[in-house]
Structure formats: C-alpha cells, structure tokens
C-alpha atoms as a PDB file:
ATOM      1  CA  UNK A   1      87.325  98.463 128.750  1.00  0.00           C
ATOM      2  CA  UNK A   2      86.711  98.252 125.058  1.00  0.00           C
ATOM      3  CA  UNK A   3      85.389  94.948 123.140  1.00  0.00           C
ATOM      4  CA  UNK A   4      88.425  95.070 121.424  1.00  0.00           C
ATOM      5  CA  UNK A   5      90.575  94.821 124.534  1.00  0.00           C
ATOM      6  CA  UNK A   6      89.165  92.285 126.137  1.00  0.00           C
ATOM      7  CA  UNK A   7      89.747  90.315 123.025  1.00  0.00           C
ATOM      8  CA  UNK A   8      93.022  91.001 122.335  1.00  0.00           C
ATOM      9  CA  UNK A   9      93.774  89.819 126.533  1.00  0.00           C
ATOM     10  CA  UNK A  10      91.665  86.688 125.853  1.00  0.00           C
ATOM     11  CA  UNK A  11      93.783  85.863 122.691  1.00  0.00           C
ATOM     12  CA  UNK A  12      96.793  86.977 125.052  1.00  0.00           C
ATOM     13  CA  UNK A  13      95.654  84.712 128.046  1.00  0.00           C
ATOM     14  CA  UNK A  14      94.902  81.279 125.238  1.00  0.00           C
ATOM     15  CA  UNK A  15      98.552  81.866 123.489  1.00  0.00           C
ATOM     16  CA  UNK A  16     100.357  82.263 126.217  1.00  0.00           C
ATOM     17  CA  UNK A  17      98.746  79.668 128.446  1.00  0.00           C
ATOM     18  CA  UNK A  18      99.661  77.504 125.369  1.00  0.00           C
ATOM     19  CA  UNK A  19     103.430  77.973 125.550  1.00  0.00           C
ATOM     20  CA  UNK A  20     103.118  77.661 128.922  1.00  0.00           C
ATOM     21  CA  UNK A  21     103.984  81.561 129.654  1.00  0.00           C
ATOM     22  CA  UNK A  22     100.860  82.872 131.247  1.00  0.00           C
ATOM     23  CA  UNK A  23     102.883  83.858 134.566  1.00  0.00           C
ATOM     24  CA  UNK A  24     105.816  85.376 133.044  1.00  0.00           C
ATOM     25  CA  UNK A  25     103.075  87.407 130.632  1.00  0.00           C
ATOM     26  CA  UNK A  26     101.072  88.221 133.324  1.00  0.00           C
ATOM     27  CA  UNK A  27     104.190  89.845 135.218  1.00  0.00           C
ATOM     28  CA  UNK A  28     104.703  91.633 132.049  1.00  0.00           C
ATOM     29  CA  UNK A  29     101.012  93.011 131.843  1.00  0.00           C
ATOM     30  CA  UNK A  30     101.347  93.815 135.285  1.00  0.00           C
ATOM     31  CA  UNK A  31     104.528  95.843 134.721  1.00  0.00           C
ATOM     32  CA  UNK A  32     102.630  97.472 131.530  1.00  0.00           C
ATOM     33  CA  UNK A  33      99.670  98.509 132.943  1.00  0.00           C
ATOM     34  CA  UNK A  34     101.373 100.102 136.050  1.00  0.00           C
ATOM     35  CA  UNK A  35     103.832 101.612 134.283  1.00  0.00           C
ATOM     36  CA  UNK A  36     101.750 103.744 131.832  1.00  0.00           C
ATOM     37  CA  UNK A  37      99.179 104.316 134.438  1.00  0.00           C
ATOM     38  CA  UNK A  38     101.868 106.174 136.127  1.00  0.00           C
ATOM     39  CA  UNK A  39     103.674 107.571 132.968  1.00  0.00           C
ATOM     40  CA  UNK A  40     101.608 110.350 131.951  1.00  0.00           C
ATOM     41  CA  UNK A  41     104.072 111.154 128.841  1.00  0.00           C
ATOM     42  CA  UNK A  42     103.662 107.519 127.984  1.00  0.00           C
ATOM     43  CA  UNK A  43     100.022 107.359 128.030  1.00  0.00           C
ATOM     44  CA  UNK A  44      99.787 110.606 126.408  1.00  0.00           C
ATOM     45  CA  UNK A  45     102.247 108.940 123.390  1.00  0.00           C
ATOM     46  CA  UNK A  46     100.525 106.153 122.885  1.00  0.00           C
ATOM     47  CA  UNK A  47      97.255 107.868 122.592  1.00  0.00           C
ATOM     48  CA  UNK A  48      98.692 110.530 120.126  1.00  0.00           C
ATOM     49  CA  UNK A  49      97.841 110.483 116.315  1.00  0.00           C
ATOM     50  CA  UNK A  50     100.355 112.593 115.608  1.00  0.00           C
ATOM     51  CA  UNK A  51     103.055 110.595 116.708  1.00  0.00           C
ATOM     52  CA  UNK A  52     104.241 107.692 114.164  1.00  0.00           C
ATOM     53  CA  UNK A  53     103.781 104.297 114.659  1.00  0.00           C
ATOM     54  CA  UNK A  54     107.257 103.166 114.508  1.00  0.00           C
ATOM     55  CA  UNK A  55     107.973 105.696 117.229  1.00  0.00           C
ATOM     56  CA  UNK A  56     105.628 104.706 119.466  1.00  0.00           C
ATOM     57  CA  UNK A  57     106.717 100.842 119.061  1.00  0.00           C
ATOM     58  CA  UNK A  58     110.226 101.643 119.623  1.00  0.00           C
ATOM     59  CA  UNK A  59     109.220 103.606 122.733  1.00  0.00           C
ATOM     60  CA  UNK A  60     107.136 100.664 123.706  1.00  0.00           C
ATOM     61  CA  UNK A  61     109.899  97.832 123.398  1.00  0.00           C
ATOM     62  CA  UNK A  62     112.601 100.185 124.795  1.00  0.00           C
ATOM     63  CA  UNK A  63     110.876 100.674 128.079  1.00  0.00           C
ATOM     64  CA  UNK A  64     110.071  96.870 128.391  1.00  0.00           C
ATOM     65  CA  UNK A  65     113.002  95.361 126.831  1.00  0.00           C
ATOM     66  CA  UNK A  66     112.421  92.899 129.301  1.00  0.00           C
ATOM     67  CA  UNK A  67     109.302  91.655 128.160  1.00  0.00           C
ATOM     68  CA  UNK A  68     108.384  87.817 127.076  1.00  0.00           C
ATOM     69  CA  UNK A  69     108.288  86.660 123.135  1.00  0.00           C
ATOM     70  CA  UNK A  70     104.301  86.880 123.691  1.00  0.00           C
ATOM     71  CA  UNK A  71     104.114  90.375 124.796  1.00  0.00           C
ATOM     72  CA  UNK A  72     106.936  91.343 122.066  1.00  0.00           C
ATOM     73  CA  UNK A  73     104.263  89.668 119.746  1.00  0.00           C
ATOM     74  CA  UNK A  74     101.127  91.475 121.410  1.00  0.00           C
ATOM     75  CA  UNK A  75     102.901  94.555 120.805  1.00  0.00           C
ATOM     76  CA  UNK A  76     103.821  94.055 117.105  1.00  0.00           C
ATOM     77  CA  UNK A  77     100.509  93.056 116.365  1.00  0.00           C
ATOM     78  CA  UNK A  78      99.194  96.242 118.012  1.00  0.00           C
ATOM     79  CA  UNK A  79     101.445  98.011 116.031  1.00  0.00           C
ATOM     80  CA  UNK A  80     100.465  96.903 112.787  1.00  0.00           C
ATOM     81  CA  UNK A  81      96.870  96.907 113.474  1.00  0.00           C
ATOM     82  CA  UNK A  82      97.190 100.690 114.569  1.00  0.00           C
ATOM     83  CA  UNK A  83      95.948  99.862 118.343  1.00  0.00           C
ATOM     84  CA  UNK A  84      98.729 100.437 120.018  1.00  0.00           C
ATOM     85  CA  UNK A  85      96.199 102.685 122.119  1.00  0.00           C
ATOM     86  CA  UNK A  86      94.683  99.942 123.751  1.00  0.00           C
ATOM     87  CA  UNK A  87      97.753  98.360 125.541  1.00  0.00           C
ATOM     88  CA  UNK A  88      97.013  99.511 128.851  1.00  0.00           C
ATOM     89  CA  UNK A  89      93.603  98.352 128.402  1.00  0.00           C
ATOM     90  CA  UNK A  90      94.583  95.036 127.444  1.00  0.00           C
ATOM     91  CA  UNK A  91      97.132  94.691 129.664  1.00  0.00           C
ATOM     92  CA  UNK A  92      94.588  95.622 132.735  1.00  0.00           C
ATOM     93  CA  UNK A  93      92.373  93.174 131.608  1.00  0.00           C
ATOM     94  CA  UNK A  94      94.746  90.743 131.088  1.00  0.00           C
ATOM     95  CA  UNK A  95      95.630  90.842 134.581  1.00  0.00           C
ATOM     96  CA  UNK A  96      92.114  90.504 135.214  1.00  0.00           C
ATOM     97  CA  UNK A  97      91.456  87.424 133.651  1.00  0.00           C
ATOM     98  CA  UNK A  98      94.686  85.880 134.315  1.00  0.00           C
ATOM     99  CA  UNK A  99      93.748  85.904 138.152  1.00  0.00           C
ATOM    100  CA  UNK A 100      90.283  84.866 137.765  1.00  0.00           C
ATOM    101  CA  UNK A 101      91.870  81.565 135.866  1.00  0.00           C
ATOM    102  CA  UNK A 102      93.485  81.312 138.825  1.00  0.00           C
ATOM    103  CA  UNK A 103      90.586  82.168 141.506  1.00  0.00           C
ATOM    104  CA  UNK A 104      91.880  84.968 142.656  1.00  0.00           C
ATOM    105  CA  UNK A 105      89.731  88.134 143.711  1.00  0.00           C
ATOM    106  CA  UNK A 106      91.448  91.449 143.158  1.00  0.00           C
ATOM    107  CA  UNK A 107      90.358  93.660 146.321  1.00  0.00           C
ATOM    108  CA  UNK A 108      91.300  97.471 146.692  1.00  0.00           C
ATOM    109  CA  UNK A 109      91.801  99.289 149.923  1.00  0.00           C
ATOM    110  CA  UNK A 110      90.994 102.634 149.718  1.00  0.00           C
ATOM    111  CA  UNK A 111      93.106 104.628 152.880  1.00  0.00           C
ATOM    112  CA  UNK A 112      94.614 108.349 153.216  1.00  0.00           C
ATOM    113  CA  UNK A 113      97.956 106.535 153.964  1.00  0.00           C
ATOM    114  CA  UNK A 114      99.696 103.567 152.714  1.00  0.00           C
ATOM    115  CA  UNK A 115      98.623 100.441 154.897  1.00  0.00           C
ATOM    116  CA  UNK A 116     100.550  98.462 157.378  1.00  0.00           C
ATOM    117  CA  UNK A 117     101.194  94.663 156.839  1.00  0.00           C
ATOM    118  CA  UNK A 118      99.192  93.922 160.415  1.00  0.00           C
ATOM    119  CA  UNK A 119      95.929  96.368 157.961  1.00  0.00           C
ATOM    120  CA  UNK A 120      96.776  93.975 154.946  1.00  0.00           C
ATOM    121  CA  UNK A 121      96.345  90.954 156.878  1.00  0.00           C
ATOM    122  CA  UNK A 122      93.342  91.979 158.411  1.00  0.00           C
ATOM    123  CA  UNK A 123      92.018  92.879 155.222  1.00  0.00           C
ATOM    124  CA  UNK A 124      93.154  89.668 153.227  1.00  0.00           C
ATOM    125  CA  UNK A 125      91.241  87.970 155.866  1.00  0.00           C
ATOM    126  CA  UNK A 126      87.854  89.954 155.760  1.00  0.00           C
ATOM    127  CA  UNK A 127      87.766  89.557 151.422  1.00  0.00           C
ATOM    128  CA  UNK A 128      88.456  85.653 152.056  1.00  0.00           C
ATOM    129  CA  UNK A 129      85.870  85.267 154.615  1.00  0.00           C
ATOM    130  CA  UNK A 130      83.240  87.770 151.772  1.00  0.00           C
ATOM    131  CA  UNK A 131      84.268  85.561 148.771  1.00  0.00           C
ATOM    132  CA  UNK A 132      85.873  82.428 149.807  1.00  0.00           C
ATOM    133  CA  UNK A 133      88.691  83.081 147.155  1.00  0.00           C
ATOM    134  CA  UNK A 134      92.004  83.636 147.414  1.00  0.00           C
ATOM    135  CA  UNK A 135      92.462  87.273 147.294  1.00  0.00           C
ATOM    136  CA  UNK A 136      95.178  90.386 146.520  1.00  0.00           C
ATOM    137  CA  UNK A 137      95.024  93.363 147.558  1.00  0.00           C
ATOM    138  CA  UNK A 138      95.765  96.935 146.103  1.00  0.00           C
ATOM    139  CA  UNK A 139      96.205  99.752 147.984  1.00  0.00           C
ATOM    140  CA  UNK A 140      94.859 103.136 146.550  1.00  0.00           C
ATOM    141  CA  UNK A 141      95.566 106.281 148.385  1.00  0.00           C
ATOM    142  CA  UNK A 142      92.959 109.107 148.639  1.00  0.00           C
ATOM    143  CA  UNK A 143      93.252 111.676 151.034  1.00  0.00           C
ATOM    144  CA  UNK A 144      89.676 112.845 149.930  1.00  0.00           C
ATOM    145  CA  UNK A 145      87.861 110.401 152.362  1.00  0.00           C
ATOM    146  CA  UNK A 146      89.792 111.979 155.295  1.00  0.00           C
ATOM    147  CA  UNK A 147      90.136 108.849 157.294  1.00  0.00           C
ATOM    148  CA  UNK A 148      88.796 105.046 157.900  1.00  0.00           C
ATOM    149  CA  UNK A 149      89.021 102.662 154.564  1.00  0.00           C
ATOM    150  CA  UNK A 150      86.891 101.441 151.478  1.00  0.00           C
ATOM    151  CA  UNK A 151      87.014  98.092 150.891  1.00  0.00           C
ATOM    152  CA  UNK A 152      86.160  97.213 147.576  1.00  0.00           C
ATOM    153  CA  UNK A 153      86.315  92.968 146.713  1.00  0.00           C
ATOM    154  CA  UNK A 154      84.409  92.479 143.346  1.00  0.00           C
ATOM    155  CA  UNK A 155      80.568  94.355 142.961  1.00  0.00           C
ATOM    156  CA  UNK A 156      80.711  94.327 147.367  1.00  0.00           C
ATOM    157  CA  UNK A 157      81.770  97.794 148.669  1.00  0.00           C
ATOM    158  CA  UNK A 158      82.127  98.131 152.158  1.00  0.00           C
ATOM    159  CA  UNK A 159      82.580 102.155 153.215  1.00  0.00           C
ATOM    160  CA  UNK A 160      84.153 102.901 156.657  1.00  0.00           C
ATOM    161  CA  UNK A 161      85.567 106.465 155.262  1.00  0.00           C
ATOM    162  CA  UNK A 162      84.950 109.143 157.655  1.00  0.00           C
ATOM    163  CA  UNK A 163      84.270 111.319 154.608  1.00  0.00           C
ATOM    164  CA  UNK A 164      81.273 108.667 154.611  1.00  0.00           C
ATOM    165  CA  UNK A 165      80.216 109.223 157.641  1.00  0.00           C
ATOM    166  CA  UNK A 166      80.119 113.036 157.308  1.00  0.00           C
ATOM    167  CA  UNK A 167      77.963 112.653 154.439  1.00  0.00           C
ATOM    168  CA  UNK A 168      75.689 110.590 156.115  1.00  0.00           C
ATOM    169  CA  UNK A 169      74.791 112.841 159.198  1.00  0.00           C
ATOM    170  CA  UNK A 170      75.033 115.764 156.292  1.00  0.00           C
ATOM    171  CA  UNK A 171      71.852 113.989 154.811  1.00  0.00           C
ATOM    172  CA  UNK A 172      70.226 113.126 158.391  1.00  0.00           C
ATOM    173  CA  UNK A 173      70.517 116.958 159.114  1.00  0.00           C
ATOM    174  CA  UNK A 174      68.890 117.881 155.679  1.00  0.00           C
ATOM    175  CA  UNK A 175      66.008 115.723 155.888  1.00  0.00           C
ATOM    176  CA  UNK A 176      65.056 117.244 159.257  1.00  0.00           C
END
C-alpha cells in the first residue's frame, strides 16, 4: 500500500466516523475493493493514462451507484486530484482499519476448495484462541498447495498444505 493510500482511508475512516457512516462506507469499500480485484477491465481502466478522467469517474459512479455521500466524495476528490489509481488501495486499507477500530482480526484460509461452515467454525475458533480478537475469515482458493490449509491471522502463519509437506521431506532428502 502506498503512503498516499493509507492517508486518503484514514481521512476516509475520521469523516465518515464523523457523520456517523463508517459501516455503510465500509460496506462500500468492501464492495470496491472486491469488485475491481475481480474486474480486470476495471483495474486495467483505472490504471490507464490514456483514458480521461471524466471517463474513468463516470465508470466509477456507474458501477457503484449505490455508494454512500462519503464514498461519492472520496471518489470526486480522487478524481480531481488525478488518483483515481489508488481506489482499490484505499479502499483495501480502509477495510483494514475500519476492522481494527473495531478489534477485529482479518484471517485468510488458504484451501484447494471452498470451505465448509463446520471448516469455518473450526477455524474462527483456532484465530480467537491465537489472538483473543474477534476474527473474519477469507477464504482464498489455491489449488497450488494440493491439499491441507494455510492459516494466515495477522504476522502468524500456520502451514498444514501438503504442498508443504512435500517440500519439507524434498529438503530432508537433499541434505542427506
């Protein structure tokens, strides 16, 4: 994340927790940073040069006409200050520092396959017991690690992947 992003969330978070909209803009954020993640074209737009400003902020308001007077604002301003690049920056770190106002602990489950509820229950469990916060998960598929799970809450990763495992015995055999 750029310097620049994490200011324009923090400016984000204050206004918004001041007009009492922080959950409503947090949705929003959410909703952003998803959405371009997973819109290639999007991203792509919004990181062009070549493609006018006006166009890009039309794009932007069409595809989240939804959005709260805050975000309309965020966007505007981004805009006009020609760093319209950086929304899905800001709005991932918005969501960031929304939840940690909150004391909540984002934690990522790494499988091949989606997980179960009875896997997402077991999981919420083990991140609560590692950091005594309330905690979300987010699944991330990766059918690179072949089986098992990473669990990742905070700087604490915890590796059960069998693709793990394999590369562990790889490096026992080596060294002998």
């Amino acid at each position: 994340m750029s310097r620049a992003a994490i200011r324009y969330a923090k400016a984000v978070l204050s206004l918004a927790s001041d007009k009492k909209a922080a959950d409503v803009v947090n949705d929003d954020m959410r909703l952003i940073a998803n959405t371009i993640a997973d819109n290639k074209e999007l991203k792509e737009t919004l990181q062009s040069p070549v493609v006018a400003s006006s166009i890009k902020k039309a794009i932007v308001l069409d595809v989240f006409k939804t959005s709260n007077k805050v975000t309309v604002s965020l966007i505007d301003t981004l805009i006009s200050n020609n760093r319209i690049n950086l929304l899905h920056d800001i709005a991932a770190t918005y969501n960031q520092l929304f939840d940690q106002s909150k004391g909540i602990e984002l934690a990522t489950v790494t499988t091949v396959v989606a997980i179960t509820k009875d896997i997402e229950t077991k999981a919420l469990a083990k991140a609560k017991e590692l950091t005594g916060k309330n905690v979300e998960i987010k699944n991330i598929i990766d059918e690179s690690i072949l089986g098992g799970f990473i669990l990742r809450v905070g700087d604490v990763q915890y590796n059960a992947s069998v693709a793990n495992q394999l590369n562990k015995l790889k490096r026992e055999f080596t060294l002998n």
